[in-house]
Protein backbone atom coordinates (compact mmCIF):
# COMPACT_ATOMS: atom_id res chain seq x y z
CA UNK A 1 0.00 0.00 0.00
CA UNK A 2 1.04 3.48 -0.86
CA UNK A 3 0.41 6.96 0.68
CA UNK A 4 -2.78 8.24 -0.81
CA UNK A 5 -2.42 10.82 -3.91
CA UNK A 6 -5.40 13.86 -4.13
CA UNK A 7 -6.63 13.28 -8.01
CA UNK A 8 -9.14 15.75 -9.61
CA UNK A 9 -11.20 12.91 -9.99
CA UNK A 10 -11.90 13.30 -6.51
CA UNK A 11 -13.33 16.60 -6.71
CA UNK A 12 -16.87 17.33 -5.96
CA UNK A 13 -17.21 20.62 -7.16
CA UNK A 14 -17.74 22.20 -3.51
CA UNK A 15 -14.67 24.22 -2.38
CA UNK A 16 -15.04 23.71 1.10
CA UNK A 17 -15.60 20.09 1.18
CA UNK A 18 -12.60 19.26 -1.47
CA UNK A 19 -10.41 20.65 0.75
CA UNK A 20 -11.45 19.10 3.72
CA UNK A 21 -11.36 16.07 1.58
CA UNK A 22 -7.80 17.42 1.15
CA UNK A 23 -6.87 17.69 4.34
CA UNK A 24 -7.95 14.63 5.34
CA UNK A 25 -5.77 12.61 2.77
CA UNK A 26 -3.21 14.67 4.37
CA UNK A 27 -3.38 13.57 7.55
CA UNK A 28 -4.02 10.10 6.69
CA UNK A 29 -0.63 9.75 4.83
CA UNK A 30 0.78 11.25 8.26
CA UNK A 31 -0.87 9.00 9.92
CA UNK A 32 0.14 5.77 6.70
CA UNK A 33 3.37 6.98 7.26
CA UNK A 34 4.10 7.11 10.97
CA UNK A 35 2.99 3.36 10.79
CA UNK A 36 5.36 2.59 8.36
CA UNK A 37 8.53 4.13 9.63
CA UNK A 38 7.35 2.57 13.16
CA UNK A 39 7.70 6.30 15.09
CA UNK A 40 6.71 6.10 18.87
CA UNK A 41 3.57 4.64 19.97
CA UNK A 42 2.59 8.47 21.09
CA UNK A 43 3.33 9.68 17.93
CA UNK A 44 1.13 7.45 15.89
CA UNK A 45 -1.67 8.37 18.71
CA UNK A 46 -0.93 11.63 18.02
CA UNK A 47 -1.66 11.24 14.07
CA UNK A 48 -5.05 8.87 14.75
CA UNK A 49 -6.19 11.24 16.99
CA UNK A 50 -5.73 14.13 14.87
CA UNK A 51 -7.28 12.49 11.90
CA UNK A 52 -10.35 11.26 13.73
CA UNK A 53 -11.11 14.53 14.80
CA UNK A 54 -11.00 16.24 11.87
CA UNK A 55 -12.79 13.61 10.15
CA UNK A 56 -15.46 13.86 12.57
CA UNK A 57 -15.31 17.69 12.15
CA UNK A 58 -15.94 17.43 8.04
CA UNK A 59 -18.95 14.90 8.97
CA UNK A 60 -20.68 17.40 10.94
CA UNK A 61 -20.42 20.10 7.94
CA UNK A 62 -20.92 17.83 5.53
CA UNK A 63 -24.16 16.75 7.25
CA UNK A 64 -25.69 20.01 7.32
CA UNK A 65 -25.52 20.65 3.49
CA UNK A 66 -26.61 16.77 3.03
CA UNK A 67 -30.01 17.78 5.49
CA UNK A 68 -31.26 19.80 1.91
CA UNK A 69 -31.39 16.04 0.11
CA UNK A 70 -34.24 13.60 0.51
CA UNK A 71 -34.16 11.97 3.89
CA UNK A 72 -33.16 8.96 2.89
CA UNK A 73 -30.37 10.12 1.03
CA UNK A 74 -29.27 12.11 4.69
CA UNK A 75 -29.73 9.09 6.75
CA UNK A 76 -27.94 6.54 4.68
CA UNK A 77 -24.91 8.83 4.26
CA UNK A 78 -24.95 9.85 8.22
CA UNK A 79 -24.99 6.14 8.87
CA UNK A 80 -22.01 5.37 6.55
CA UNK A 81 -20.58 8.25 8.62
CA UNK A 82 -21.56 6.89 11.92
CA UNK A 83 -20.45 3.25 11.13
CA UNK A 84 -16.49 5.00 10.18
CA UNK A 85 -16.71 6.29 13.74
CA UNK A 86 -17.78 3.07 15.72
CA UNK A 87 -14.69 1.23 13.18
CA UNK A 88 -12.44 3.65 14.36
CA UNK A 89 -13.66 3.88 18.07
CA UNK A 90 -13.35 0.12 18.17
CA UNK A 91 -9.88 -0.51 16.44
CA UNK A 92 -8.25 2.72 19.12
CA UNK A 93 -9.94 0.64 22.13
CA UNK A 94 -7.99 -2.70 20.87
CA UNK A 95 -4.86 -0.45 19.96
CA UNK A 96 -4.27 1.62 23.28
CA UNK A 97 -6.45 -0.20 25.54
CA UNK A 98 -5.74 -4.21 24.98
CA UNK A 99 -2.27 -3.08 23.25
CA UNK A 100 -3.72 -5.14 19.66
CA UNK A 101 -1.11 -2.92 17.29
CA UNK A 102 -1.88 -5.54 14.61
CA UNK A 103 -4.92 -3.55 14.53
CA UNK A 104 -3.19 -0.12 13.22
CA UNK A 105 -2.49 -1.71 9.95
CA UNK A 106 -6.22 -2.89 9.74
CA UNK A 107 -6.93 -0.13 10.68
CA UNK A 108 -5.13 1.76 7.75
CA UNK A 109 -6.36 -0.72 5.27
CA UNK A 110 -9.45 0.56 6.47
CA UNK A 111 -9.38 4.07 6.01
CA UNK A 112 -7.08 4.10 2.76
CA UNK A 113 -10.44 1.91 1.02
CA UNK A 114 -13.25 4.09 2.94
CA UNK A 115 -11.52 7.51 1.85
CA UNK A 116 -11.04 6.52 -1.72
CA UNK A 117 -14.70 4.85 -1.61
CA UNK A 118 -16.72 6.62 0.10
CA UNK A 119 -15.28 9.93 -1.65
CA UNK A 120 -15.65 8.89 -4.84
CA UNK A 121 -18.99 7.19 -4.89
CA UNK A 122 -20.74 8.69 -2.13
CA UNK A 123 -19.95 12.64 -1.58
CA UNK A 124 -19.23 12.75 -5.39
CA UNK A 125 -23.18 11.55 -6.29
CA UNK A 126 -24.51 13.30 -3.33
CA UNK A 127 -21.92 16.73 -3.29
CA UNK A 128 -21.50 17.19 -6.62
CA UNK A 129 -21.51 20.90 -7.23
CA UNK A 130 -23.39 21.92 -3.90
CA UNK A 131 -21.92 25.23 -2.77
């Protein structure tokens, strides 16, 4: 697996979202790349943490435009939203809790496909040109 490379494919047309979007690709490959040149356990804490807030900060915004959509379309997207957080809850508890680091890689696996994925299908079909 490689870091993960912003492509205009990934674009949705809304400024503000793209570059959240952005920024979280950023931090993952912080986050990718702490793993793989094995830095100090606080370190890579450092990195998750910081990328699960923000991602939970660009859910929140990205909620409020998706509330103009059919309810349906809201509430499926907020649960693919709320199902990240409960994977990534669950995979810190085994990490620093039960000290499962086997997990960070899953973990990364994880958030490399659901990034790309959920980007490209989802907030694409859903975002597309929403300002």
């Amino acid at each position: 697996m490689k870091s993960l490379i912003w492509k205009s494919e990934f674009n949705t047309g809304n400024e503000a979202i793209d570059s959240q979007h952005k920024r979280l690709v950023e931090l993952f490959n912080k986050l990718y790349e702490s793993i793989e040149n094995k830095v100090d356990k606080e370190e890579i804490i450092s990195y998750l943490n910081g990328f699960d807030s923000y991602a939970n900060f660009h859910f929140q915004i990205e909620e409020e435009k998706l509330k103009r959509l059919p309810e349906n379309v809201y509430i499926t997207h907020k649960k693919e939203h709320d199902k990240f957080k409960t994977i990534t809850h669950n995979v810190k508890n085994e990490i620093f809790n039960k000290g499962k680091h086997s997990s960070l890689f899953e973990m990364v696996l994880y958030l490399n496909d659901w990034i790309l994925n959920h980007i490209t299908h989802e907030d694409i079909r859903h975002l597309k040109n929403d300002e």
